[in-house]
N, C-alpha and C. Protein backbone atom coordinates (compact mmCIF):
# COMPACT_ATOMS: atom_id res chain seq x y z
N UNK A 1 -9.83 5.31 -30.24
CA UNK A 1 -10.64 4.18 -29.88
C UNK A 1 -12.09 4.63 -29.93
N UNK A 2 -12.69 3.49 -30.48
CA UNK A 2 -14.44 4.36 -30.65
C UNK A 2 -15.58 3.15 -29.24
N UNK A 3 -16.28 3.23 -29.34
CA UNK A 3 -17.43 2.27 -28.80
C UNK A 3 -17.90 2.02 -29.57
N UNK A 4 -18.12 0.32 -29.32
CA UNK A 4 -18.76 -0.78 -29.96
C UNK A 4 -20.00 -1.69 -29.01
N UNK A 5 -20.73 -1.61 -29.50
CA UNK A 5 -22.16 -1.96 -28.78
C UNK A 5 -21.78 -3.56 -29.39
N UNK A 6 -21.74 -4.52 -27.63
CA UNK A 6 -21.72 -5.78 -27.94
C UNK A 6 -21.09 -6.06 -26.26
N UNK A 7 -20.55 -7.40 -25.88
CA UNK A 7 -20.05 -8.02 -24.66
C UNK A 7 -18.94 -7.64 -24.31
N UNK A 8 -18.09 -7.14 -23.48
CA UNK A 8 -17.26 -7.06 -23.38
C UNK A 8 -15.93 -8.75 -23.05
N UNK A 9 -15.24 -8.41 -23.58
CA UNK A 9 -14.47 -10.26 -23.08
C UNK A 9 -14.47 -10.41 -21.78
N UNK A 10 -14.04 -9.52 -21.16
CA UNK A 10 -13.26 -9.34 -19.50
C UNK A 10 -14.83 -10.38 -18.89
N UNK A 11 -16.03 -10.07 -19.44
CA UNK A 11 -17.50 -10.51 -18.99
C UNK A 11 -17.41 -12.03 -19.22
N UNK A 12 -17.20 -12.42 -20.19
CA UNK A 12 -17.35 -13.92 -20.69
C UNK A 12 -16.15 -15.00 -20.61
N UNK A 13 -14.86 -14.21 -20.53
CA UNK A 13 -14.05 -14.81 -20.86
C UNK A 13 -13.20 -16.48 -20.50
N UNK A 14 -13.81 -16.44 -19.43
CA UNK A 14 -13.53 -17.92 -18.36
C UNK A 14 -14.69 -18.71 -18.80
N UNK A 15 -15.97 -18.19 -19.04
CA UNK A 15 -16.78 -19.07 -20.10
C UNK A 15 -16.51 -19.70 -21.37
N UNK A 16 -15.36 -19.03 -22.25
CA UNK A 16 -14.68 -19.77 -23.24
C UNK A 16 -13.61 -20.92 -23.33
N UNK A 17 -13.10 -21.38 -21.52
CA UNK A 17 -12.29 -22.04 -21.24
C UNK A 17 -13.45 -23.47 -20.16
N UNK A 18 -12.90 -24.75 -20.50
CA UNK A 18 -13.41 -25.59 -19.78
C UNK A 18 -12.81 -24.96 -18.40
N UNK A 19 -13.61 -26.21 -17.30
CA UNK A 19 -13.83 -26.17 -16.42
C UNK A 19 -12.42 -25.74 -15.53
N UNK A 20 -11.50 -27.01 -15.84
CA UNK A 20 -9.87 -27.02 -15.47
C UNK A 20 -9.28 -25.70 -15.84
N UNK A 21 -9.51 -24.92 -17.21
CA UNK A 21 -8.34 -24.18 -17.68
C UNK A 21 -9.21 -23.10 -17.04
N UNK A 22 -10.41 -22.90 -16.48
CA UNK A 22 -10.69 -21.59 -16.02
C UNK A 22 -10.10 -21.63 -14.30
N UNK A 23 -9.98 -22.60 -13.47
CA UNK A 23 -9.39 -22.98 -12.44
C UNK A 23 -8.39 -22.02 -12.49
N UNK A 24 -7.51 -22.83 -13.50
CA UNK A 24 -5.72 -22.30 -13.19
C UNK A 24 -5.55 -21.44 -13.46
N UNK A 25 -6.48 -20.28 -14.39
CA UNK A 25 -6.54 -19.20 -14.90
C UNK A 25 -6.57 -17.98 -13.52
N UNK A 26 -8.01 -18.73 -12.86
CA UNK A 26 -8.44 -18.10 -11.74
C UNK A 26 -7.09 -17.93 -10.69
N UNK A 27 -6.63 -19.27 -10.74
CA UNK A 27 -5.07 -19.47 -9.39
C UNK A 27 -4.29 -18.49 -10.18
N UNK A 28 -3.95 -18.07 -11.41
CA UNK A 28 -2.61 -17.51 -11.96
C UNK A 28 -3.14 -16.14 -11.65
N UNK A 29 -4.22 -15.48 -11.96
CA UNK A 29 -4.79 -14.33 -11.85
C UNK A 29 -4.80 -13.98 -10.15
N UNK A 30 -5.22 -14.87 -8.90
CA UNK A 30 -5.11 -14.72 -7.73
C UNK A 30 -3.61 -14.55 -7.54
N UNK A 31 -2.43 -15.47 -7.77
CA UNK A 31 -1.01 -15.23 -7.19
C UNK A 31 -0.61 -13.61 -7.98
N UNK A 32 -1.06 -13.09 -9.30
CA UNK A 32 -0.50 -11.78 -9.81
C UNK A 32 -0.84 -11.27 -8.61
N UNK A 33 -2.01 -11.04 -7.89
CA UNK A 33 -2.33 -10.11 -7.01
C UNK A 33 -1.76 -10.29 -5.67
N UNK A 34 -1.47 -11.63 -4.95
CA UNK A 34 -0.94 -11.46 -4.55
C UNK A 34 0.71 -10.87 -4.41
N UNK A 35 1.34 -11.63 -5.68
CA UNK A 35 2.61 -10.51 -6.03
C UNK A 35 2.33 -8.73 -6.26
N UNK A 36 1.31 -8.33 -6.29
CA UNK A 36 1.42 -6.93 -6.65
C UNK A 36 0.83 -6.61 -5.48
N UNK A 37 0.28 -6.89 -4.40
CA UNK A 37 0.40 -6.74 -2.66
C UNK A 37 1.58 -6.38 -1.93
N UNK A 38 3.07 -7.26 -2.51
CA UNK A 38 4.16 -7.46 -1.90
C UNK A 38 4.87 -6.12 -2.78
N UNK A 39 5.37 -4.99 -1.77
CA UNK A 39 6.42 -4.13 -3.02
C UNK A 39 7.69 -4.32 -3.04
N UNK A 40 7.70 -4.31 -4.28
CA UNK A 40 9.55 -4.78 -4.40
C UNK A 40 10.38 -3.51 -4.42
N UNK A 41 11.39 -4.01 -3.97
CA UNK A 41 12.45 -2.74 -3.59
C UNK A 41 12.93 -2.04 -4.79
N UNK A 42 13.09 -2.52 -6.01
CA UNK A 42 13.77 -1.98 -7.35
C UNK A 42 12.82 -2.37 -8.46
N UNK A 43 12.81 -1.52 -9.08
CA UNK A 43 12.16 -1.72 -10.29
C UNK A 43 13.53 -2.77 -11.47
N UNK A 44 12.63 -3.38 -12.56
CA UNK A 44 13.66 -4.94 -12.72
C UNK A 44 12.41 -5.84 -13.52
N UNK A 45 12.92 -6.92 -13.93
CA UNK A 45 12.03 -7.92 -14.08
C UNK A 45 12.28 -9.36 -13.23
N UNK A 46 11.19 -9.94 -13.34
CA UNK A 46 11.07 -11.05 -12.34
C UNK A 46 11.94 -12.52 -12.96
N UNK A 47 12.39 -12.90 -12.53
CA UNK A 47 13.36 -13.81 -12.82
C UNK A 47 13.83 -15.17 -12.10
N UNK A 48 13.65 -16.04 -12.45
CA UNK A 48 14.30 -17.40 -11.64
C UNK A 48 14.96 -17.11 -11.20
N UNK A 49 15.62 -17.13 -9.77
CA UNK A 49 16.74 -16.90 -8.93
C UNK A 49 18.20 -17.45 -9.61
N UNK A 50 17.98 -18.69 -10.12
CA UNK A 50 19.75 -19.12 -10.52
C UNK A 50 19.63 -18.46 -12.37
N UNK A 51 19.20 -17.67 -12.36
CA UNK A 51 19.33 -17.05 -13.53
C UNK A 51 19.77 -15.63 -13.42
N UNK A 52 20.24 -15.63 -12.48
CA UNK A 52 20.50 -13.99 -12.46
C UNK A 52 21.71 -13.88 -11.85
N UNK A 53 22.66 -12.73 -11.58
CA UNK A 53 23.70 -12.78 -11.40
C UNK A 53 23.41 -13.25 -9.73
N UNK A 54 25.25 -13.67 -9.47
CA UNK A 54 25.45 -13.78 -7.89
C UNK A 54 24.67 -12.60 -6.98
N UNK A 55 25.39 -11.70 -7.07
CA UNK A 55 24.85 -10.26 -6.51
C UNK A 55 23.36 -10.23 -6.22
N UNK A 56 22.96 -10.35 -7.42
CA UNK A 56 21.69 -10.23 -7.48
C UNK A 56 20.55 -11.57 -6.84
N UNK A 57 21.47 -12.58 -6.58
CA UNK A 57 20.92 -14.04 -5.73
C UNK A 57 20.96 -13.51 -4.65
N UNK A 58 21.84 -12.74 -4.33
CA UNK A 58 21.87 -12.15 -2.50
C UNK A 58 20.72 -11.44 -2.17
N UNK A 59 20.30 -11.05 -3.08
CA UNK A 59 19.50 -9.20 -2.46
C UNK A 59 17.98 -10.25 -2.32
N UNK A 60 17.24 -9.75 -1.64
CA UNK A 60 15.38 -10.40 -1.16
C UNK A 60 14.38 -9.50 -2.25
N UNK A 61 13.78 -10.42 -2.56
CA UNK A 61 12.91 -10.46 -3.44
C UNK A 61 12.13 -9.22 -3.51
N UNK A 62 11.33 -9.09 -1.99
CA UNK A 62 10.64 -7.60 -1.58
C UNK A 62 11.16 -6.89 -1.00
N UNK A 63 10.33 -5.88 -0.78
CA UNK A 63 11.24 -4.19 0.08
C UNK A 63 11.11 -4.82 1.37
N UNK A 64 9.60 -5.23 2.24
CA UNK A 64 9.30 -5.68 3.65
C UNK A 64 9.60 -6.84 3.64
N UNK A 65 10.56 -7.22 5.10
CA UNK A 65 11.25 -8.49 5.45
C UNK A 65 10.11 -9.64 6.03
N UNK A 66 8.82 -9.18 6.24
CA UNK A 66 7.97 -10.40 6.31
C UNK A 66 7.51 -10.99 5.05
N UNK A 67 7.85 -10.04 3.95
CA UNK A 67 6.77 -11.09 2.73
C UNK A 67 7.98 -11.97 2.21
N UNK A 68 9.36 -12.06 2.43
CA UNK A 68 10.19 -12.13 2.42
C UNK A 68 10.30 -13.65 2.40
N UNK A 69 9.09 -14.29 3.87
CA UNK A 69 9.46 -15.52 3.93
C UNK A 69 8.16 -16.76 3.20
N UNK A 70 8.16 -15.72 2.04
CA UNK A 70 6.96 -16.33 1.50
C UNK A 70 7.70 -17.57 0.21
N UNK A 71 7.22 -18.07 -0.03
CA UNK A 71 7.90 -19.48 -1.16
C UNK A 71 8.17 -18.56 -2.47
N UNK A 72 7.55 -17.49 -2.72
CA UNK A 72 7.81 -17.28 -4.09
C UNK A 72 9.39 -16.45 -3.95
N UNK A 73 9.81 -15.74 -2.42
CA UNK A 73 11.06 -14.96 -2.27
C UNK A 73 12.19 -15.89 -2.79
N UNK A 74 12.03 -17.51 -2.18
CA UNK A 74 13.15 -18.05 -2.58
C UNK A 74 13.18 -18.46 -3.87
N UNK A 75 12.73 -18.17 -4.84
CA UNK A 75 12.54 -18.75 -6.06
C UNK A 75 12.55 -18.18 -6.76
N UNK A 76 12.39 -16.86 -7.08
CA UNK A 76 12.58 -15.32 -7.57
C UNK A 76 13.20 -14.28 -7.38
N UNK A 77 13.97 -13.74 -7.80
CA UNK A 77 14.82 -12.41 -7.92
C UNK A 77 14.46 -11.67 -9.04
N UNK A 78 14.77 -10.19 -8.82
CA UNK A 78 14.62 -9.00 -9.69
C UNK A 78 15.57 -8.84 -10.47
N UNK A 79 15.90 -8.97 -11.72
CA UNK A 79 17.07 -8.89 -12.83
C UNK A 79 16.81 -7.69 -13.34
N UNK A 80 17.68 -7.67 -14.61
CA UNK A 80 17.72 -6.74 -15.73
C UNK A 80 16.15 -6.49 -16.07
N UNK A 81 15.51 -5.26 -16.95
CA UNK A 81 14.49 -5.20 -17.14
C UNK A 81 14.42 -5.88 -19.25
N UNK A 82 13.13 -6.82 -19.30
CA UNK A 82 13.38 -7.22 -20.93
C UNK A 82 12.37 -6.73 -21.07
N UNK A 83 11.95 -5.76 -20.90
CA UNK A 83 10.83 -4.84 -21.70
C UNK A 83 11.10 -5.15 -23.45
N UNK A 84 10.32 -4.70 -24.06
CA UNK A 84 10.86 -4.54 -25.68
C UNK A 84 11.62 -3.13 -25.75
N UNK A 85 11.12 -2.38 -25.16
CA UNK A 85 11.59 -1.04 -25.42
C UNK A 85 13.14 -0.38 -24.95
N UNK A 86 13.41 -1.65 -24.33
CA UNK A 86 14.68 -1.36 -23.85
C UNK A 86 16.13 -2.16 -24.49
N UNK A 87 15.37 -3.46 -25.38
CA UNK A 87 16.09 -4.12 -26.55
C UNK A 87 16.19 -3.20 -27.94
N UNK A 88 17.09 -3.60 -29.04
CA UNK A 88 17.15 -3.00 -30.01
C UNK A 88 17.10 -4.01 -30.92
N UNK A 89 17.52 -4.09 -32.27
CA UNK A 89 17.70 -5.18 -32.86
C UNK A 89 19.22 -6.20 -32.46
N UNK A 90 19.62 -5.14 -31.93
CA UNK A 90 21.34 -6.46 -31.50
C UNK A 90 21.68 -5.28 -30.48
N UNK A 91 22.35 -6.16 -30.14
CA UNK A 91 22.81 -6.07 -28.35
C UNK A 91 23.44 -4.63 -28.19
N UNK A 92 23.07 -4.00 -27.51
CA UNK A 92 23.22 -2.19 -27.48
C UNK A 92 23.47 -2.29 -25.83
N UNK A 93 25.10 -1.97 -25.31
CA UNK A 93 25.61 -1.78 -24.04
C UNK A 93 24.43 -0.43 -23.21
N UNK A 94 24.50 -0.65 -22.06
CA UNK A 94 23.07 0.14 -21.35
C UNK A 94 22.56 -0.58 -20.24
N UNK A 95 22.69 0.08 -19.28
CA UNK A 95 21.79 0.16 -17.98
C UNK A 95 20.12 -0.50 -18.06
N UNK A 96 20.04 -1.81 -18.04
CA UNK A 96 18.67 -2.19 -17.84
C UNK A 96 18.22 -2.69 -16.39
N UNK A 97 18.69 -1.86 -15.37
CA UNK A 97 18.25 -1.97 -14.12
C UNK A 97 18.83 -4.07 -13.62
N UNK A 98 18.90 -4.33 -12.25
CA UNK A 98 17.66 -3.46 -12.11
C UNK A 98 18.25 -2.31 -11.02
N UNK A 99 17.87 -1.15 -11.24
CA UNK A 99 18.09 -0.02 -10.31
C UNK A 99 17.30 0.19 -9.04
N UNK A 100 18.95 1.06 -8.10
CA UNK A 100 18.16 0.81 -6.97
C UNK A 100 17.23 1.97 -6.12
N UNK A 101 17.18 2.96 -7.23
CA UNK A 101 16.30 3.89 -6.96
C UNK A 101 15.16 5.15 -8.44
N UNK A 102 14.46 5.80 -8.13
CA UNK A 102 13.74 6.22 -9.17
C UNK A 102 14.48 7.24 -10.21
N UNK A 103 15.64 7.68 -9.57
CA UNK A 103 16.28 8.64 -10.06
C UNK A 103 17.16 7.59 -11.53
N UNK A 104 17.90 6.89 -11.01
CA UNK A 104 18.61 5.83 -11.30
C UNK A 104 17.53 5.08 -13.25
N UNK A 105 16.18 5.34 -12.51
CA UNK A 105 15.74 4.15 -13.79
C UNK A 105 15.31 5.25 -14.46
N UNK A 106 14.61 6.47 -14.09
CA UNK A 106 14.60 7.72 -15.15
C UNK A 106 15.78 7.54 -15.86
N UNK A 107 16.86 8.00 -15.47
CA UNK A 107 18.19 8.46 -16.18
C UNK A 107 18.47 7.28 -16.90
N UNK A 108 18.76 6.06 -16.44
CA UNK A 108 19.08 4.90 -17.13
C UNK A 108 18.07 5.18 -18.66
N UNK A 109 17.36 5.02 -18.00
CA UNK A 109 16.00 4.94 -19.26
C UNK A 109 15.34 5.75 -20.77
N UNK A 110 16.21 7.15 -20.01
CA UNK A 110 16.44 8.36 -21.00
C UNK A 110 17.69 8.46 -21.77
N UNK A 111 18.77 7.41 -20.97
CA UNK A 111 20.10 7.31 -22.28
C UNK A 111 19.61 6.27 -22.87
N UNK A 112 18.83 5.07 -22.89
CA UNK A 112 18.70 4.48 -23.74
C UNK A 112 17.58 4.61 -24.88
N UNK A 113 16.63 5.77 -23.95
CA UNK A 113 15.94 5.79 -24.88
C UNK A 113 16.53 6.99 -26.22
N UNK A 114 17.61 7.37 -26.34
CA UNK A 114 17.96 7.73 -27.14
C UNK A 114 19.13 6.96 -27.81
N UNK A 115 19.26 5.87 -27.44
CA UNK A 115 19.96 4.29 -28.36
C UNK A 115 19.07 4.37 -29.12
N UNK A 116 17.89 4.33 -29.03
CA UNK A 116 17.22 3.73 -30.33
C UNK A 116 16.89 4.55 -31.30
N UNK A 117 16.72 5.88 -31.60
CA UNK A 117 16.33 6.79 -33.01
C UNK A 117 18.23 7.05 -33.45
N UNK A 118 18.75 6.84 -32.54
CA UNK A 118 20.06 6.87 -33.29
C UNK A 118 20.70 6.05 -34.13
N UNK A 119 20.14 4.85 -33.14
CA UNK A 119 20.65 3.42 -34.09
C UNK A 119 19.26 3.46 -35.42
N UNK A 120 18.40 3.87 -35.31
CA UNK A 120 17.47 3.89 -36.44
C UNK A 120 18.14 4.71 -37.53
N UNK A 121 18.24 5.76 -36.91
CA UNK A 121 18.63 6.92 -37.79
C UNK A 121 20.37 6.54 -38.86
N UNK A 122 20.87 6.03 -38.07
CA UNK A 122 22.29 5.25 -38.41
C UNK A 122 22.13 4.28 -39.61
N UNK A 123 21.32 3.08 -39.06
CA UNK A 123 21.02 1.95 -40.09
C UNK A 123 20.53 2.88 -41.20
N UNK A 124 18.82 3.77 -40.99
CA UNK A 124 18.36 4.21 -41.80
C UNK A 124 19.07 4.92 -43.14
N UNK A 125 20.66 5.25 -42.66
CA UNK A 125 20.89 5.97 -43.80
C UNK A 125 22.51 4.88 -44.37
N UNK A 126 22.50 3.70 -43.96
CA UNK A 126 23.51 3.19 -44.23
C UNK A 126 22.67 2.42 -45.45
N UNK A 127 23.74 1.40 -46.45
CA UNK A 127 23.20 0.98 -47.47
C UNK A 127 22.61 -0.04 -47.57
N UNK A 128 22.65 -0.84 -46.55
CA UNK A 128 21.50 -1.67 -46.19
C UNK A 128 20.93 -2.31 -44.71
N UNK A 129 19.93 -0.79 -45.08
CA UNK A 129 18.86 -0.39 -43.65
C UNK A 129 18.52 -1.70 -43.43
N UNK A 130 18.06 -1.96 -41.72
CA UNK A 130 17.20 -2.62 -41.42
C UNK A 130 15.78 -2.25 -41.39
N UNK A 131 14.61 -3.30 -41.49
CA UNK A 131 13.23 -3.02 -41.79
C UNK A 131 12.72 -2.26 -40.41
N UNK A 132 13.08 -2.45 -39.43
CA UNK A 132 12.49 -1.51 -38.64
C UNK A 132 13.06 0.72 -38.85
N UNK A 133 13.86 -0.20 -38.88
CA UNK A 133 14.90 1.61 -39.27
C UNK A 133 13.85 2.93 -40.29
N UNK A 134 13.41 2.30 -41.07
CA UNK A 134 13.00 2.06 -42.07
C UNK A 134 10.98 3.46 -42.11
N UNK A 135 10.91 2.44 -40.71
CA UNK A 135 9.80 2.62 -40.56
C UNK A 135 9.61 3.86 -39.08
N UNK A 136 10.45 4.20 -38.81
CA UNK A 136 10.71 4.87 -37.56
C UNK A 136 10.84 6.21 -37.80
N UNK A 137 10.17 6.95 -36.67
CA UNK A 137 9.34 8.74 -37.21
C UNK A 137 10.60 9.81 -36.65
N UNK A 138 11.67 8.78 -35.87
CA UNK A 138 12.77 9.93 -36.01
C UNK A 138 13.73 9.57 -37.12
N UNK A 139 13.88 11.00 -37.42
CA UNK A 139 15.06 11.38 -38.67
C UNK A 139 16.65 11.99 -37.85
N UNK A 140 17.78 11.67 -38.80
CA UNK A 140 18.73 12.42 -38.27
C UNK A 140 18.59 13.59 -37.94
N UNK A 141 17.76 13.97 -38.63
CA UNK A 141 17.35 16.10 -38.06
C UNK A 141 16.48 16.12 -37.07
N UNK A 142 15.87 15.21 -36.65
CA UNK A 142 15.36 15.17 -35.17
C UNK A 142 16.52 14.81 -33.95
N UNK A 143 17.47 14.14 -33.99
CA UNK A 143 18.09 14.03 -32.41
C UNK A 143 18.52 14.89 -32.39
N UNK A 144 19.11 15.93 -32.34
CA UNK A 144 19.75 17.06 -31.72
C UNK A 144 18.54 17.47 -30.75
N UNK A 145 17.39 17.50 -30.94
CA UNK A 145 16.37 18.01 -30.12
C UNK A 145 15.53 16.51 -29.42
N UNK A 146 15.65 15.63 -29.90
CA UNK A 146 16.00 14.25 -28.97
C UNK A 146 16.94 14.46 -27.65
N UNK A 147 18.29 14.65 -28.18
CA UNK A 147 19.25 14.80 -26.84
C UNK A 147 18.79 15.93 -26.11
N UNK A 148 18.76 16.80 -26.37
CA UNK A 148 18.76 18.21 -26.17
C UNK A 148 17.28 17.74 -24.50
N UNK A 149 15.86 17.38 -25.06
CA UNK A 149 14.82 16.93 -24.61
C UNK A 149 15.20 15.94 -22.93
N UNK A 150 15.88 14.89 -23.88
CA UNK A 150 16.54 13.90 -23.03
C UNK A 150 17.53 13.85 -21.92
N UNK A 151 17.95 15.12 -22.31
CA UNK A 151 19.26 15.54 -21.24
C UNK A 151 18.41 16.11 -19.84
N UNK A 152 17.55 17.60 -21.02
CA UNK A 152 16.98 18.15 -19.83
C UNK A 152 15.64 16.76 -18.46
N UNK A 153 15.52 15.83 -19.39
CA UNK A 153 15.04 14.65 -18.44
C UNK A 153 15.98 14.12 -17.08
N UNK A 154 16.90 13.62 -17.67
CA UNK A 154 18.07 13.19 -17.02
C UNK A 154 18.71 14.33 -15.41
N UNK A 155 18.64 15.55 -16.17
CA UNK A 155 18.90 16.51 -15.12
C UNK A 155 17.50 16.25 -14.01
N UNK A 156 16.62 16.50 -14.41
CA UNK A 156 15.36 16.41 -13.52
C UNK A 156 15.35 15.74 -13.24
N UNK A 157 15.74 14.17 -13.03
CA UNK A 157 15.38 13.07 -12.52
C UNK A 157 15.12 13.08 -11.23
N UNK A 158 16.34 13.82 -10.72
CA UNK A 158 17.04 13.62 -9.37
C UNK A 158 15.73 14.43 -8.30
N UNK A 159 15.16 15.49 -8.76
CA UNK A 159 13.85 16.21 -8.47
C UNK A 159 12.46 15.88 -8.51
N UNK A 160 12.74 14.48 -9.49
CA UNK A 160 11.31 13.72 -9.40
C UNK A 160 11.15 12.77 -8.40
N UNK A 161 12.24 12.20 -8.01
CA UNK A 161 12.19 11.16 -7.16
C UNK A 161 11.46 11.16 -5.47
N UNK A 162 10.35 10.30 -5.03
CA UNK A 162 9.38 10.44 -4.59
C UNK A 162 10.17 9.67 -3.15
N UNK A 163 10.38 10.23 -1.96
CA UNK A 163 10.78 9.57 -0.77
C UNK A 163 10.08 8.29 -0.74
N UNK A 164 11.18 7.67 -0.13
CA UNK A 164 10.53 6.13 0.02
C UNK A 164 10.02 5.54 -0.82
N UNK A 165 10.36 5.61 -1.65
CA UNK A 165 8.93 4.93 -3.35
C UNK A 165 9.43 3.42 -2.94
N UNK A 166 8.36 2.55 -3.08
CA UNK A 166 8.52 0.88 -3.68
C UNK A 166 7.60 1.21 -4.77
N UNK A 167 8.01 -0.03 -5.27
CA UNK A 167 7.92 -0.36 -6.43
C UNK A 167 6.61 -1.42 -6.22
N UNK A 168 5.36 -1.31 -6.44
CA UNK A 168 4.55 -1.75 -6.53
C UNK A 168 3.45 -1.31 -7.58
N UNK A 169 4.53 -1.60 -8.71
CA UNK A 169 3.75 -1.31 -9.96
C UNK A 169 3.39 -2.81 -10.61
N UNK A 170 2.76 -2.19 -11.65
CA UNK A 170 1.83 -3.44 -12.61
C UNK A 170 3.75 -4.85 -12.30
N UNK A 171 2.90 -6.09 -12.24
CA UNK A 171 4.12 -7.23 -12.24
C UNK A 171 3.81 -7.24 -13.42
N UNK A 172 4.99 -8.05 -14.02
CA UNK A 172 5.12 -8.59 -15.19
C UNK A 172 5.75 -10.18 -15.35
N UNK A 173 5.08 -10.58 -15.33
CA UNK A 173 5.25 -12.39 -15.25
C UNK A 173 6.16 -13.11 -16.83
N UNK A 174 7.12 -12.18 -16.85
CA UNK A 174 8.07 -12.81 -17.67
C UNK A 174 9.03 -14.12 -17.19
N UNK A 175 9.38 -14.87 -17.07
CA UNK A 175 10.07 -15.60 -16.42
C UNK A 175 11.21 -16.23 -17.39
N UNK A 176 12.38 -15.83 -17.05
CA UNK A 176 13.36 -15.80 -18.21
C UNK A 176 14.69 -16.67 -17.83
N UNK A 177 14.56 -17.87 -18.69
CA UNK A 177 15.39 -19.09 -17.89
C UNK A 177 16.95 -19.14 -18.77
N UNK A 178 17.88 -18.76 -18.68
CA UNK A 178 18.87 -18.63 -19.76
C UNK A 178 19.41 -19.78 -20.40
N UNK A 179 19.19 -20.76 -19.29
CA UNK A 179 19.77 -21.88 -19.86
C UNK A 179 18.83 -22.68 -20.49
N UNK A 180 17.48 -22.43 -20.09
CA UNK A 180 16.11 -23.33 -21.10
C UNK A 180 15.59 -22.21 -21.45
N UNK A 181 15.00 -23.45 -22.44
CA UNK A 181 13.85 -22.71 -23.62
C UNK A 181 12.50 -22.47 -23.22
């Protein structure tokens, strides 16, 4: 990344929106913060409540039982995580949280992240690759030292894990309705 002499957006940017759309901009930008105030107990993505499994309708939104009785608890639950990085091109069985501790989403996260140069590496040499496969910087002669890397992750997990952690990382305002579009 270099520097460029000129405005930055972050400076102007509600100046490019009328009056109304800088409003709701302002309200959507105030509730992120208030959601990233509240820590949630599992790392996950945010999800309409009747979109997610039973199980997962039971459990409260945050880690602390006062933010608990806030309007957004009943209306939201923590699901599976839909990162991109945790999809493939078609449906690949795997742990996408949401997990209920740090050890748990390391490890989850290090077997899948070796789903994907395998399934690259797989397509890549079958007879008709997919376009991402294609374009991807691991080779079959790289996973052995993929796993090898990945394992020794997996073992450490359990040693990284930080007492008491919540989860009060960056939100992500995906909102993922299964039955609508």
């Amino acid at each position: 990344m270099e520097r460029v002499n000129g405005v930055s957006l972050e400076d102007r940017w509600l100046n490019t929106f009328d009056a109304d759309m800088g409003t709701a901009l302002k309200d959507l930008i105030r509730s992120m913060f208030t959601c990233t105030g509240c820590p949630f107990p599992r790392p996950g993505t945010c999800f309409f409540k009747e979109d997610v499994s039973t199980e997962l309708q039971d459990r409260p939104l945050y880690l602390k039982e006062e933010h608990n009785s806030e309007p957004a608890a009943e209306k939201y639950r923590i699901g599976p995580v839909v990162d991109k990085q945790y999809w493939f091109s078609e449906q690949v069985a795997g742990d996408r949280g949401p997990w209920p501790d740090m050890t748990s989403f390391i490890q989850s996260t290090c077997r899948l992240a070796l789903r994907r140069p395998e399934s690259q590496a797989a397509s890549a040499a079958s007879s008709h690759p997919r376009p991402s496969s294609l374009l991807s910087r691991s080779k079959p002669l790289d996973l052995p030292e993929l796993r090898r890397l990945l394992q020794q992750c997996i073992s450490l997990a359990p040693y990284l894990n930080p007492r008491n952690q919540c989860w009060q990382h960056r939100v992500q305002l995906i909102l993922i309705s299964l039955d609508r579009t």
